[in-house]
N, C-alpha and C. Protein backbone atom coordinates (compact mmCIF):
# COMPACT_ATOMS: atom_id res chain seq x y z
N UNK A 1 -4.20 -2.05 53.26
CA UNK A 1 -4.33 -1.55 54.59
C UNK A 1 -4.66 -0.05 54.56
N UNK A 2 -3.73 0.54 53.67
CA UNK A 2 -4.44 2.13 53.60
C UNK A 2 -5.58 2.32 52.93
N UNK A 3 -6.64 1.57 52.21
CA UNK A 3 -7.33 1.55 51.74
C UNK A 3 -8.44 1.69 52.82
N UNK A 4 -8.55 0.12 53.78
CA UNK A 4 -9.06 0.19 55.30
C UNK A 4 -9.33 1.80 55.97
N UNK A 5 -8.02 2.00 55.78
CA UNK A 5 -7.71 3.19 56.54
C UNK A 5 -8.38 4.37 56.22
N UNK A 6 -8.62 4.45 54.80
CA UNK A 6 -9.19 5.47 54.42
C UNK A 6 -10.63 4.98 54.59
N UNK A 7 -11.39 4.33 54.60
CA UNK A 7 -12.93 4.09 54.17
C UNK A 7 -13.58 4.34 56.00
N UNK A 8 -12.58 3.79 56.76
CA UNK A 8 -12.68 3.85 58.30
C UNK A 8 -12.74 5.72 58.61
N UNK A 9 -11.93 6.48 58.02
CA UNK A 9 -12.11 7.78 58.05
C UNK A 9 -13.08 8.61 57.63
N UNK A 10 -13.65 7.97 56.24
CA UNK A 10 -14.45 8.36 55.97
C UNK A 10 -15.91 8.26 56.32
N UNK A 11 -15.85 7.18 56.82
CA UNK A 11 -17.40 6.77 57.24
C UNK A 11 -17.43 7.56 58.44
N UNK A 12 -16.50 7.63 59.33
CA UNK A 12 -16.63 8.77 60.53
C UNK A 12 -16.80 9.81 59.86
N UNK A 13 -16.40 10.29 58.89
CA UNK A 13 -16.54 11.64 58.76
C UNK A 13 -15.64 12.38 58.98
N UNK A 14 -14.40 12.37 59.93
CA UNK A 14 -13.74 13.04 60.63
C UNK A 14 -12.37 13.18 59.86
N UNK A 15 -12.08 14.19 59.51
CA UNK A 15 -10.30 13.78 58.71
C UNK A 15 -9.27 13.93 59.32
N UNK A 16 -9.69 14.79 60.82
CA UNK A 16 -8.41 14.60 61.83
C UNK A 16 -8.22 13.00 62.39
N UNK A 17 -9.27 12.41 62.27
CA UNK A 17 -9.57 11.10 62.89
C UNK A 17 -8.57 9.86 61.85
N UNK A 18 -8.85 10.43 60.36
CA UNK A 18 -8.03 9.89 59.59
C UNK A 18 -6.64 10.32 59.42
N UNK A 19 -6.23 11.21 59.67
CA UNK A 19 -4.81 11.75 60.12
C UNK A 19 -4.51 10.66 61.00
N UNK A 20 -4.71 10.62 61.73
CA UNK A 20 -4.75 10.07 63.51
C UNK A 20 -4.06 8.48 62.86
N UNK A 21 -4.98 8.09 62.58
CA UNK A 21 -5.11 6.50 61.95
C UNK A 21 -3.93 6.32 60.82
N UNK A 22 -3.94 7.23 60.01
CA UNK A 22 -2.80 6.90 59.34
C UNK A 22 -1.46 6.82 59.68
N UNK A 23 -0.76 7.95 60.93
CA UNK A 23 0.33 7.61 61.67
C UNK A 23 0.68 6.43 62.60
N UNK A 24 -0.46 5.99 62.92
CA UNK A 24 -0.69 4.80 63.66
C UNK A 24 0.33 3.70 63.25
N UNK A 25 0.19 3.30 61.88
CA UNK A 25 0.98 2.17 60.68
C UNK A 25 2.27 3.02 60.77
N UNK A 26 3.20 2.43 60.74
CA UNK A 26 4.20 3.14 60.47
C UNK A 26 5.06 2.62 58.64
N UNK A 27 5.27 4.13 57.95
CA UNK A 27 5.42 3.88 56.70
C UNK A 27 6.73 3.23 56.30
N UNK A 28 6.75 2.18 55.33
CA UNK A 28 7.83 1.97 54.50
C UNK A 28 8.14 2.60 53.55
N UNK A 29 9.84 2.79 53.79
CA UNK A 29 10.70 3.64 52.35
C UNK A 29 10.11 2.87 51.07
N UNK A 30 10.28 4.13 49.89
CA UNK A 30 10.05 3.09 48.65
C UNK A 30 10.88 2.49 48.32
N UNK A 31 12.11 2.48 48.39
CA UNK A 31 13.01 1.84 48.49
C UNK A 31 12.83 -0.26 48.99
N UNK A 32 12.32 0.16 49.99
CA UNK A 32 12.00 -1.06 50.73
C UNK A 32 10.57 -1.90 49.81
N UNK A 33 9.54 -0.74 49.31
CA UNK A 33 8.57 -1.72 48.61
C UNK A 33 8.77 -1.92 47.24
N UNK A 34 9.73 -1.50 46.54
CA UNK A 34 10.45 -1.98 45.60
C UNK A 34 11.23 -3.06 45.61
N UNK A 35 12.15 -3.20 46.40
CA UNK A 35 13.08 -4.64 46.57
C UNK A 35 12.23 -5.29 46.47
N UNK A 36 11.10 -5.39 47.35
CA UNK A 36 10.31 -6.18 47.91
C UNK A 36 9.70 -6.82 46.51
N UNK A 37 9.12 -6.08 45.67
CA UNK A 37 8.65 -6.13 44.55
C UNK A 37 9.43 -7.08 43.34
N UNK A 38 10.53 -6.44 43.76
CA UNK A 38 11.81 -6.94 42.61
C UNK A 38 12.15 -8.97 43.22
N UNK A 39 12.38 -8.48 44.42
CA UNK A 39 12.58 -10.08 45.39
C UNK A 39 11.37 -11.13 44.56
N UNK A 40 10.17 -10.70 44.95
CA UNK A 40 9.02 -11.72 44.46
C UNK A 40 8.88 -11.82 43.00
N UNK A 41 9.09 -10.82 42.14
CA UNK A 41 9.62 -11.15 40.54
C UNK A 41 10.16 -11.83 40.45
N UNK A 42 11.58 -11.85 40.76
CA UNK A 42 12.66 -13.20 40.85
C UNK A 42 12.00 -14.27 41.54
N UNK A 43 11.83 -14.19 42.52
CA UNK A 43 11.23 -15.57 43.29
C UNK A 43 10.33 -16.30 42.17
N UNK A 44 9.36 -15.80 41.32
CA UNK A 44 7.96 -16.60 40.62
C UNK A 44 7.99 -15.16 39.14
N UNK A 45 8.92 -16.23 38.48
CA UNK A 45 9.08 -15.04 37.00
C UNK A 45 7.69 -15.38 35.85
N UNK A 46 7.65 -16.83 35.92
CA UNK A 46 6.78 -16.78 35.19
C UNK A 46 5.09 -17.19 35.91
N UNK A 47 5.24 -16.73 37.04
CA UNK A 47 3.63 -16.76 37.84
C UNK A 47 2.53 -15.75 36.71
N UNK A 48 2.97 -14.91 36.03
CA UNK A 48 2.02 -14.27 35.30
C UNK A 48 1.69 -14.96 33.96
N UNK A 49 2.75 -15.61 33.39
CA UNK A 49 2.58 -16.38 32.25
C UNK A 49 1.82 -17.36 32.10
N UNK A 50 1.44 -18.14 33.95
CA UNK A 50 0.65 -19.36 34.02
C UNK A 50 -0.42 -18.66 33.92
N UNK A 51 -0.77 -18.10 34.59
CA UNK A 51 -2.43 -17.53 34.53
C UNK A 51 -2.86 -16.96 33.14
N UNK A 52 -1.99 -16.68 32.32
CA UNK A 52 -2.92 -15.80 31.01
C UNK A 52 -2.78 -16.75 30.17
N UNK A 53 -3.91 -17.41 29.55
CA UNK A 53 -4.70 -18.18 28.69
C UNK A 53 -3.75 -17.79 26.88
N UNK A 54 -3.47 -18.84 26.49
CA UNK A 54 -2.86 -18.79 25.55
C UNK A 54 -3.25 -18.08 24.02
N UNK A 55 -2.63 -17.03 23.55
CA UNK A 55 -3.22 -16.30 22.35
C UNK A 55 -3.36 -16.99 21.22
N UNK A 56 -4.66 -17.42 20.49
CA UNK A 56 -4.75 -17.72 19.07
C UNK A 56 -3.61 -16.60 18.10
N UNK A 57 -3.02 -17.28 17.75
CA UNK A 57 -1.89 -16.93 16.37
C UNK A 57 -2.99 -16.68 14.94
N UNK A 58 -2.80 -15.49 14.47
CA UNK A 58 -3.44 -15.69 13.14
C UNK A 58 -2.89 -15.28 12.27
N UNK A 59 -2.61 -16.34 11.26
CA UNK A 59 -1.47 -15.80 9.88
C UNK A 59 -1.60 -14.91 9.15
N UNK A 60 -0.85 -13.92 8.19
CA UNK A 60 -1.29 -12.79 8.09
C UNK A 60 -0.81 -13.96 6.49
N UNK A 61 -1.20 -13.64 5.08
CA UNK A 61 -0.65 -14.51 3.98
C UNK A 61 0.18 -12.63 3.37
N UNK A 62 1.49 -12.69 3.06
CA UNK A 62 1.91 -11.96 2.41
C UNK A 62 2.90 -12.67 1.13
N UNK A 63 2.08 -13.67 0.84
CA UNK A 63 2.31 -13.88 -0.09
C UNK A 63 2.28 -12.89 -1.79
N UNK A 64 3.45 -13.13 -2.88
CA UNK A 64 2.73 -12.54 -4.01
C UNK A 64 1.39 -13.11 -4.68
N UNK A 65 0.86 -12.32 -5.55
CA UNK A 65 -0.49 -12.57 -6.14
C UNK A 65 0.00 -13.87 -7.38
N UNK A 66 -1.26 -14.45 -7.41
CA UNK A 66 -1.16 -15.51 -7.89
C UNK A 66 -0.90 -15.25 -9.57
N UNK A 67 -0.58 -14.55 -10.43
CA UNK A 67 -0.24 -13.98 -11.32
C UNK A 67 0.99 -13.61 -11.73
N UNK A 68 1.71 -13.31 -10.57
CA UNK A 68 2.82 -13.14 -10.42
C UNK A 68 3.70 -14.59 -10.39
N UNK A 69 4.80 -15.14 -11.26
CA UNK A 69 5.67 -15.87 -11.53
C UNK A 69 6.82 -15.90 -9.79
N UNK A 70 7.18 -16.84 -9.73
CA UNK A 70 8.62 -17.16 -8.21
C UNK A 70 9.08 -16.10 -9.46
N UNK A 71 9.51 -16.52 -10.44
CA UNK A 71 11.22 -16.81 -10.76
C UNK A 71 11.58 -15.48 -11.81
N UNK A 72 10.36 -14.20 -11.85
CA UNK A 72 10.53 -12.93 -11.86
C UNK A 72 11.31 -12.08 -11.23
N UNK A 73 11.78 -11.19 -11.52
CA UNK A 73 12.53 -10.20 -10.79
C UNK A 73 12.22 -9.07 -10.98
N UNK A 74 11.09 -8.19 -9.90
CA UNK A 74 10.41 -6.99 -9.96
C UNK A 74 11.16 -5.85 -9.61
N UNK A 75 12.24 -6.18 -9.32
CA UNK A 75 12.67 -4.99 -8.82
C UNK A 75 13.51 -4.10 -10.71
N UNK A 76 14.09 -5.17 -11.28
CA UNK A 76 14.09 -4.93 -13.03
C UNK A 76 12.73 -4.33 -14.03
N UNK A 77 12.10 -5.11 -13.52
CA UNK A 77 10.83 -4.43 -14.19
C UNK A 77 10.16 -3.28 -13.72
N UNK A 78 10.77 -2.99 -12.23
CA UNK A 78 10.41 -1.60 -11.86
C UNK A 78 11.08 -0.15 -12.05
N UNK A 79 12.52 -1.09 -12.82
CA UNK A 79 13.64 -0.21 -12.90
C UNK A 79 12.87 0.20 -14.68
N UNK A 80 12.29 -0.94 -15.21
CA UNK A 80 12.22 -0.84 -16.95
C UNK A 80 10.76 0.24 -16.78
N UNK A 81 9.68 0.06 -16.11
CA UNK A 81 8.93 1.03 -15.96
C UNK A 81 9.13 2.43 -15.65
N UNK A 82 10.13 2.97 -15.08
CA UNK A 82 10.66 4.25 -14.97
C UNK A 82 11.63 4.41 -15.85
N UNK A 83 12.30 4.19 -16.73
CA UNK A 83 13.26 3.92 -17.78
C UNK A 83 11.82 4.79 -18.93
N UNK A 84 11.12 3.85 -19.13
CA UNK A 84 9.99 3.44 -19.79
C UNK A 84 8.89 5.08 -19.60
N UNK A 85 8.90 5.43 -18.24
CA UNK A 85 8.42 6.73 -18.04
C UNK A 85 9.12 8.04 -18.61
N UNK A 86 10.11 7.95 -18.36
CA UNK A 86 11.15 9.24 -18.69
C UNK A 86 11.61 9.05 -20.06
N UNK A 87 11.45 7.77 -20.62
CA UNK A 87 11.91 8.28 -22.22
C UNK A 87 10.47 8.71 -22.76
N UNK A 88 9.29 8.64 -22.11
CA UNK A 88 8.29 9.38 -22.73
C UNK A 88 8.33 10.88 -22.66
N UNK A 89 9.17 11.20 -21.65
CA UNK A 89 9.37 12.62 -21.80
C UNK A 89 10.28 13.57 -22.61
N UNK A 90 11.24 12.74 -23.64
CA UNK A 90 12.23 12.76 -24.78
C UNK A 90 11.13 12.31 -26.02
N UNK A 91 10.49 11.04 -25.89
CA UNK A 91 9.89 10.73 -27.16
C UNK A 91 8.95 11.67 -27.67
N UNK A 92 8.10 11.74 -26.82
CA UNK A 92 6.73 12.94 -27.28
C UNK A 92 7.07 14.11 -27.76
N UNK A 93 8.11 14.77 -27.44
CA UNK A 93 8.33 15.99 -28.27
C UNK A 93 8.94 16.00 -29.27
N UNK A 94 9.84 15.09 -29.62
CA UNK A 94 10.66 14.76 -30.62
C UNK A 94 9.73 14.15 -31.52
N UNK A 95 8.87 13.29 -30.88
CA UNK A 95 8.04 12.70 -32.26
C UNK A 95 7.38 14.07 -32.91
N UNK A 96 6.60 15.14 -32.23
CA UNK A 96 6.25 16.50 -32.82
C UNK A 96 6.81 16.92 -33.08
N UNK A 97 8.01 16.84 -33.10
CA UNK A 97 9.53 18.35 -33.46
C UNK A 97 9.93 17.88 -34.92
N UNK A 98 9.88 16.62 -35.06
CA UNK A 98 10.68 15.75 -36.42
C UNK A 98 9.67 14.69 -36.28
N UNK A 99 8.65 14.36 -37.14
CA UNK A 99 7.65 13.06 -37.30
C UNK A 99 8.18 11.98 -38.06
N UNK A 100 8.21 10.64 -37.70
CA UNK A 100 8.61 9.87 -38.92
C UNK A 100 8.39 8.57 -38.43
N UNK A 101 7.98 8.00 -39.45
CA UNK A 101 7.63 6.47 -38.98
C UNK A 101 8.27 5.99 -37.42
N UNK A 102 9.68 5.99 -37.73
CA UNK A 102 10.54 5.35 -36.59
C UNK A 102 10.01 6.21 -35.02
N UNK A 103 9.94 7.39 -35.23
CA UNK A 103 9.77 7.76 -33.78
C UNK A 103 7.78 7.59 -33.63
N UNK A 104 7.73 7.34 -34.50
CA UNK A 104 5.98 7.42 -34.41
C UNK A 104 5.63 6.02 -33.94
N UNK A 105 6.50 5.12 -34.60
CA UNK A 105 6.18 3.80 -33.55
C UNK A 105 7.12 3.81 -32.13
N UNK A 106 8.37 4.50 -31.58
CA UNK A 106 8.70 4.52 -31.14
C UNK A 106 7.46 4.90 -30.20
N UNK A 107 6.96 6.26 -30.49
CA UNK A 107 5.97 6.68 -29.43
C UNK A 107 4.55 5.76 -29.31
N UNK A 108 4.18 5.11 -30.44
CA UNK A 108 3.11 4.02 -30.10
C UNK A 108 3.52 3.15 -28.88
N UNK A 109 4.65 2.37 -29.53
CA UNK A 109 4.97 1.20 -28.17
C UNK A 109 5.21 1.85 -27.03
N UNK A 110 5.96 3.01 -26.87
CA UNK A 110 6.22 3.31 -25.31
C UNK A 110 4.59 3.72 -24.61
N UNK A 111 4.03 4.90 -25.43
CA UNK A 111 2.18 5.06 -24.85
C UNK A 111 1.61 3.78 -24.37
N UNK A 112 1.49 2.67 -25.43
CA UNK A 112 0.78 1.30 -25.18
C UNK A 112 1.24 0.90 -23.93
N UNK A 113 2.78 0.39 -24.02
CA UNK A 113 3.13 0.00 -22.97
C UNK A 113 2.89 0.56 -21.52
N UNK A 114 3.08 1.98 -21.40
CA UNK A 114 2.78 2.12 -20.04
C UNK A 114 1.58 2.68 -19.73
N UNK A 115 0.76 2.31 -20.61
CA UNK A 115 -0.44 2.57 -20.10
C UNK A 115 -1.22 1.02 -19.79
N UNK A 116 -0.02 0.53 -20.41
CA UNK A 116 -0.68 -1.17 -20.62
C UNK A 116 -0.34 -1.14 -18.64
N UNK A 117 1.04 -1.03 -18.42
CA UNK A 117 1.45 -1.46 -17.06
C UNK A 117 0.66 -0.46 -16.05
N UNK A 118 0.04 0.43 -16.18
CA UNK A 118 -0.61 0.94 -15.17
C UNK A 118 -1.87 0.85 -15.13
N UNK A 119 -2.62 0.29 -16.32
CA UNK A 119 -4.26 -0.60 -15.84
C UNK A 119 -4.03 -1.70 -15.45
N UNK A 120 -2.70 -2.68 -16.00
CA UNK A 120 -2.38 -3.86 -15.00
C UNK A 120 -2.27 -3.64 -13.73
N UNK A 121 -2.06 -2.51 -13.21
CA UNK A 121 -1.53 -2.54 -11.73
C UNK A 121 -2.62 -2.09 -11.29
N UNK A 122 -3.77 -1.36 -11.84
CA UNK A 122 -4.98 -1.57 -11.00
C UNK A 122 -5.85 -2.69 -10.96
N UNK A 123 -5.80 -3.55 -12.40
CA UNK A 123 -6.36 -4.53 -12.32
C UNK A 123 -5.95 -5.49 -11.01
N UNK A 124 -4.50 -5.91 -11.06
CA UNK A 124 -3.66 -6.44 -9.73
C UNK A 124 -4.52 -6.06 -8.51
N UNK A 125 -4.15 -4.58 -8.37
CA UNK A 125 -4.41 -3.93 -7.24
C UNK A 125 -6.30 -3.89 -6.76
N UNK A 126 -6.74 -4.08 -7.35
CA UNK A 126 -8.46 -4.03 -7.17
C UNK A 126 -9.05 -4.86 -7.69
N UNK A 127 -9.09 -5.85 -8.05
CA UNK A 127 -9.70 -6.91 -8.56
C UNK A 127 -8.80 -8.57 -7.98
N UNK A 128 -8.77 -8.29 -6.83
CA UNK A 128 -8.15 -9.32 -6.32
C UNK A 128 -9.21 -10.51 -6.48
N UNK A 129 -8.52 -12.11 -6.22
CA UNK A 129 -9.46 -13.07 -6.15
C UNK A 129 -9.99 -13.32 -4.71
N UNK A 130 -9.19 -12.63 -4.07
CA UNK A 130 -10.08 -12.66 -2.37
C UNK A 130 -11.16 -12.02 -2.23
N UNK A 131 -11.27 -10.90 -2.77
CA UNK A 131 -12.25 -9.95 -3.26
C UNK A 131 -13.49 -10.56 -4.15
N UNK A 132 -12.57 -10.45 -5.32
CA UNK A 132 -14.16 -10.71 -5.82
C UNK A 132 -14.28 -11.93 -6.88
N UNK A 133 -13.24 -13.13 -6.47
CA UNK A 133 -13.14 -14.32 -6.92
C UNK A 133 -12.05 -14.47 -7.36
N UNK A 134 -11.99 -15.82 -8.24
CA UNK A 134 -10.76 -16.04 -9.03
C UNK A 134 -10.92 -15.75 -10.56
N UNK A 135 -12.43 -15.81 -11.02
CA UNK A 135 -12.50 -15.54 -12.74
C UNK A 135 -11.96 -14.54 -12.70
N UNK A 136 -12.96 -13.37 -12.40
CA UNK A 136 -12.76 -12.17 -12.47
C UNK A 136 -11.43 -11.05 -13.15
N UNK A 137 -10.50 -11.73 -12.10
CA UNK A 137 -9.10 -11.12 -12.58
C UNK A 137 -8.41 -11.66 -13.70
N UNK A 138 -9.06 -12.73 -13.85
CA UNK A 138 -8.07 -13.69 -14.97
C UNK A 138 -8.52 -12.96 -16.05
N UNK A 139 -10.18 -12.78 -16.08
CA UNK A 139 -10.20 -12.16 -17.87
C UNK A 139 -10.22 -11.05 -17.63
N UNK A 140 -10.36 -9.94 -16.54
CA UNK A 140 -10.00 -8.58 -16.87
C UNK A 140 -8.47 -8.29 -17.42
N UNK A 141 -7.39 -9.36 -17.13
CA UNK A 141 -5.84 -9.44 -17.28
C UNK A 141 -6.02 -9.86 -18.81
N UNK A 142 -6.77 -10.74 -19.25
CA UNK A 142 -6.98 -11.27 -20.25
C UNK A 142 -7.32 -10.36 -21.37
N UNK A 143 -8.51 -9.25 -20.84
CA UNK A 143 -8.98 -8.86 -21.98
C UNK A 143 -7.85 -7.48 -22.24
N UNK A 144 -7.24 -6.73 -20.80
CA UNK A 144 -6.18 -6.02 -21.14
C UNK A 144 -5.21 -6.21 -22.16
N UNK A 145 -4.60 -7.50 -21.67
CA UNK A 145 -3.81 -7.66 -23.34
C UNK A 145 -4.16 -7.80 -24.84
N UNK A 146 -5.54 -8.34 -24.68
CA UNK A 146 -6.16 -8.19 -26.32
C UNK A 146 -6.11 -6.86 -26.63
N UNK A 147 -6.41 -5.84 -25.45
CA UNK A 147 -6.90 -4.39 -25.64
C UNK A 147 -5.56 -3.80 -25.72
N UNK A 148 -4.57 -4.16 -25.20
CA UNK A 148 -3.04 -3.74 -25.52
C UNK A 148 -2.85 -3.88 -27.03
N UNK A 149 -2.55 -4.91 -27.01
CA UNK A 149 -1.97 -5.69 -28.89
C UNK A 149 -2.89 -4.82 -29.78
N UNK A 150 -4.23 -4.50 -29.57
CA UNK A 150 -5.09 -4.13 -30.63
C UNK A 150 -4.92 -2.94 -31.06
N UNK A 151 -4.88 -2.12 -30.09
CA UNK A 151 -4.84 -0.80 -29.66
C UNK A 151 -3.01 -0.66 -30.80
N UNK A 152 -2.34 -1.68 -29.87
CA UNK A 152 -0.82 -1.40 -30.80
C UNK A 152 -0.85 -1.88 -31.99
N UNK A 153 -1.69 -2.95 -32.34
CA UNK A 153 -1.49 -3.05 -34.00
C UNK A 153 -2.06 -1.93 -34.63
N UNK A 154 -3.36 -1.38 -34.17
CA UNK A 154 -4.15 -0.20 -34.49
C UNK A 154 -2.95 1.27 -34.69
N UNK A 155 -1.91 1.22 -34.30
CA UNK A 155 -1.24 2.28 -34.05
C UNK A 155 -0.54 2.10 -34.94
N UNK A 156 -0.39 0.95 -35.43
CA UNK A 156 1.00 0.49 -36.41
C UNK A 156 -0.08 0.29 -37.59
N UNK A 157 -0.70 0.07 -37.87
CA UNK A 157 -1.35 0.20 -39.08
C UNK A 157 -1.62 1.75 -39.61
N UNK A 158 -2.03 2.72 -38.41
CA UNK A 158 -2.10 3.91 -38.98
C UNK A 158 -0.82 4.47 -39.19
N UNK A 159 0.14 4.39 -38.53
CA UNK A 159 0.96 4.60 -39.13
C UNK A 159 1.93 4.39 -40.32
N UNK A 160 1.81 2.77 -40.69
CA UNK A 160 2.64 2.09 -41.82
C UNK A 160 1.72 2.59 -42.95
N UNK A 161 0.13 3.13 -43.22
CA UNK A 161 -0.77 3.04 -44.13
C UNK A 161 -1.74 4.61 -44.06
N UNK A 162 -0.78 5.28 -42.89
CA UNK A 162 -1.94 6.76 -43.08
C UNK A 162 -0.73 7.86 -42.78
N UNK A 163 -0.82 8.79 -42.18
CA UNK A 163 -0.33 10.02 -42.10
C UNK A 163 0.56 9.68 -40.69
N UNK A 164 0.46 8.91 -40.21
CA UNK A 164 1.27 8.69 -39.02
C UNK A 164 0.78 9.46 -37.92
N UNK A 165 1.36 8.38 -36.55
CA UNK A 165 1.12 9.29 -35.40
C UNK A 165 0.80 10.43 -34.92
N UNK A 166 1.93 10.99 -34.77
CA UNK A 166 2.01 12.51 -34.81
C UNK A 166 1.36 13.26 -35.74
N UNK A 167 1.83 13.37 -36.59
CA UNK A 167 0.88 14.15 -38.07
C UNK A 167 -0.66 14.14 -37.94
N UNK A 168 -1.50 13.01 -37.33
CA UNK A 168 -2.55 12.49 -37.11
C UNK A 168 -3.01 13.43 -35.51
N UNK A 169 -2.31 13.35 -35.16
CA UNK A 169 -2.19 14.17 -33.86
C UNK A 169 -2.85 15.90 -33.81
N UNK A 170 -1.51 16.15 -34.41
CA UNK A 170 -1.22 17.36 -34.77
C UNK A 170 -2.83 17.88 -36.16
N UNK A 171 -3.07 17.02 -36.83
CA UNK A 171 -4.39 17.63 -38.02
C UNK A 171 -5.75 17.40 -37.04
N UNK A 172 -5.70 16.57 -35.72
CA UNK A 172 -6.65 16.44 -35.13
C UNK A 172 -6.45 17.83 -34.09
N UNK A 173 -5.72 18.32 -33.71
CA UNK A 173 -6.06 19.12 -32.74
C UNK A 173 -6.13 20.77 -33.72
N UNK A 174 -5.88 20.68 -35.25
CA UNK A 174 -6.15 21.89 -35.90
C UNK A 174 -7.57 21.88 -36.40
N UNK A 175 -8.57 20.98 -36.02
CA UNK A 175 -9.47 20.78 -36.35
C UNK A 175 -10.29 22.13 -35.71
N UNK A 176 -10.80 22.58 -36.74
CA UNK A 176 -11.82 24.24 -35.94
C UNK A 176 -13.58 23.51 -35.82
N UNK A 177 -13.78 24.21 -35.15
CA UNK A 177 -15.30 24.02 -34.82
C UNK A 177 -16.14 24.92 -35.63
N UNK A 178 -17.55 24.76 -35.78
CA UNK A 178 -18.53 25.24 -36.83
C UNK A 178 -18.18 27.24 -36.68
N UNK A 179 -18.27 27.18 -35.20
CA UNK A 179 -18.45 28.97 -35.12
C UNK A 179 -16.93 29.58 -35.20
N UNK A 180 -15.83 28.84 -35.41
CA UNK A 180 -14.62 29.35 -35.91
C UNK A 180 -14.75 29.71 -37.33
N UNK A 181 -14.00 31.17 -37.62
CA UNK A 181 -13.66 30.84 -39.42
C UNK A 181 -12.72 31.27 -39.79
């Protein structure tokens, strides 16, 4: 009705004319067009529910990756990966401070290992089979561990049969270049 009211004013032109017209109606408290509001809610609660057309549901899968075992427990292996981080920060200097077989494989397996678990977790993480199939991930996972074991027998051979780890380390970085003398 005030809508009326206004378009009737305007087309005259006149805004005393629309003054005029608007006292005419006499106003309700808000009070009053609230109840009013609240009354017909209660009266027809779900009148809005009939009219809106029912939403397609779409499953989200948060499932684990298919690689991943039920009957694992990641939250241990996340505890052994940080375990696994921080004794690299005891092993590495100690293997340079005092060299010897024992800490030289000590420092092979811990390097291998977590370098093994953090190309696994990109492999996981970026080479999904939704992405970019199902081979794909199987032999990049696949060839990681050949490249793990090799890499660690490779470490254990130089060490059981050459100068060891560290020592190997340490004569590689005293290595001078041609224009040194």
């Amino acid at each position: 009705m005030l809508s009326s009211l206004v378009l009737r004013g305007a087309a005259r032109g006149n805004a005393v004319n629309l003054i005029k017209s608007a006292r005419i109606t006499p106003l309700k408290a808000y009070s009053t067009i609230v109840a009013n509001a609240q009354r017909q809610a209660l009266a027809k609660p779900l009148a809005l529910t009939q009219k809106v057309a029912p939403v397609a549901m779409r499953g989200i899968a948060v499932s684990a990756p298919k690689m991943a075992s039920a009957g694992t427990n990641h939250t241990s292996l996340w505890t052994i990966e940080r375990v696994v981080s921080l004794g690299l920060l005891a092993v590495i200097p100690a293997a340079f401070l005092a060299p010897s077989q024992v800490l030289d494989a000590l420092l092979a397996v811990s390097v291998v290992i977590h370098t093994h678990w953090g190309v696994e977790a990109m492999v996981v993480d970026y080479l999904r089979p939704a992405v970019v199939g199902n081979i794909l991930p199987k032999v990049a996972h696949i060839a990681l561990i050949i490249i793990s074991v090799a890499t660690l027998g490779g470490l254990f051979y130089y060490i059981k049969n050459d100068i060891g780890l560290a020592n190997g380390i340490k004569r590689f970085w005293a290595i001078k270049g041609k224009d040194s003398s």
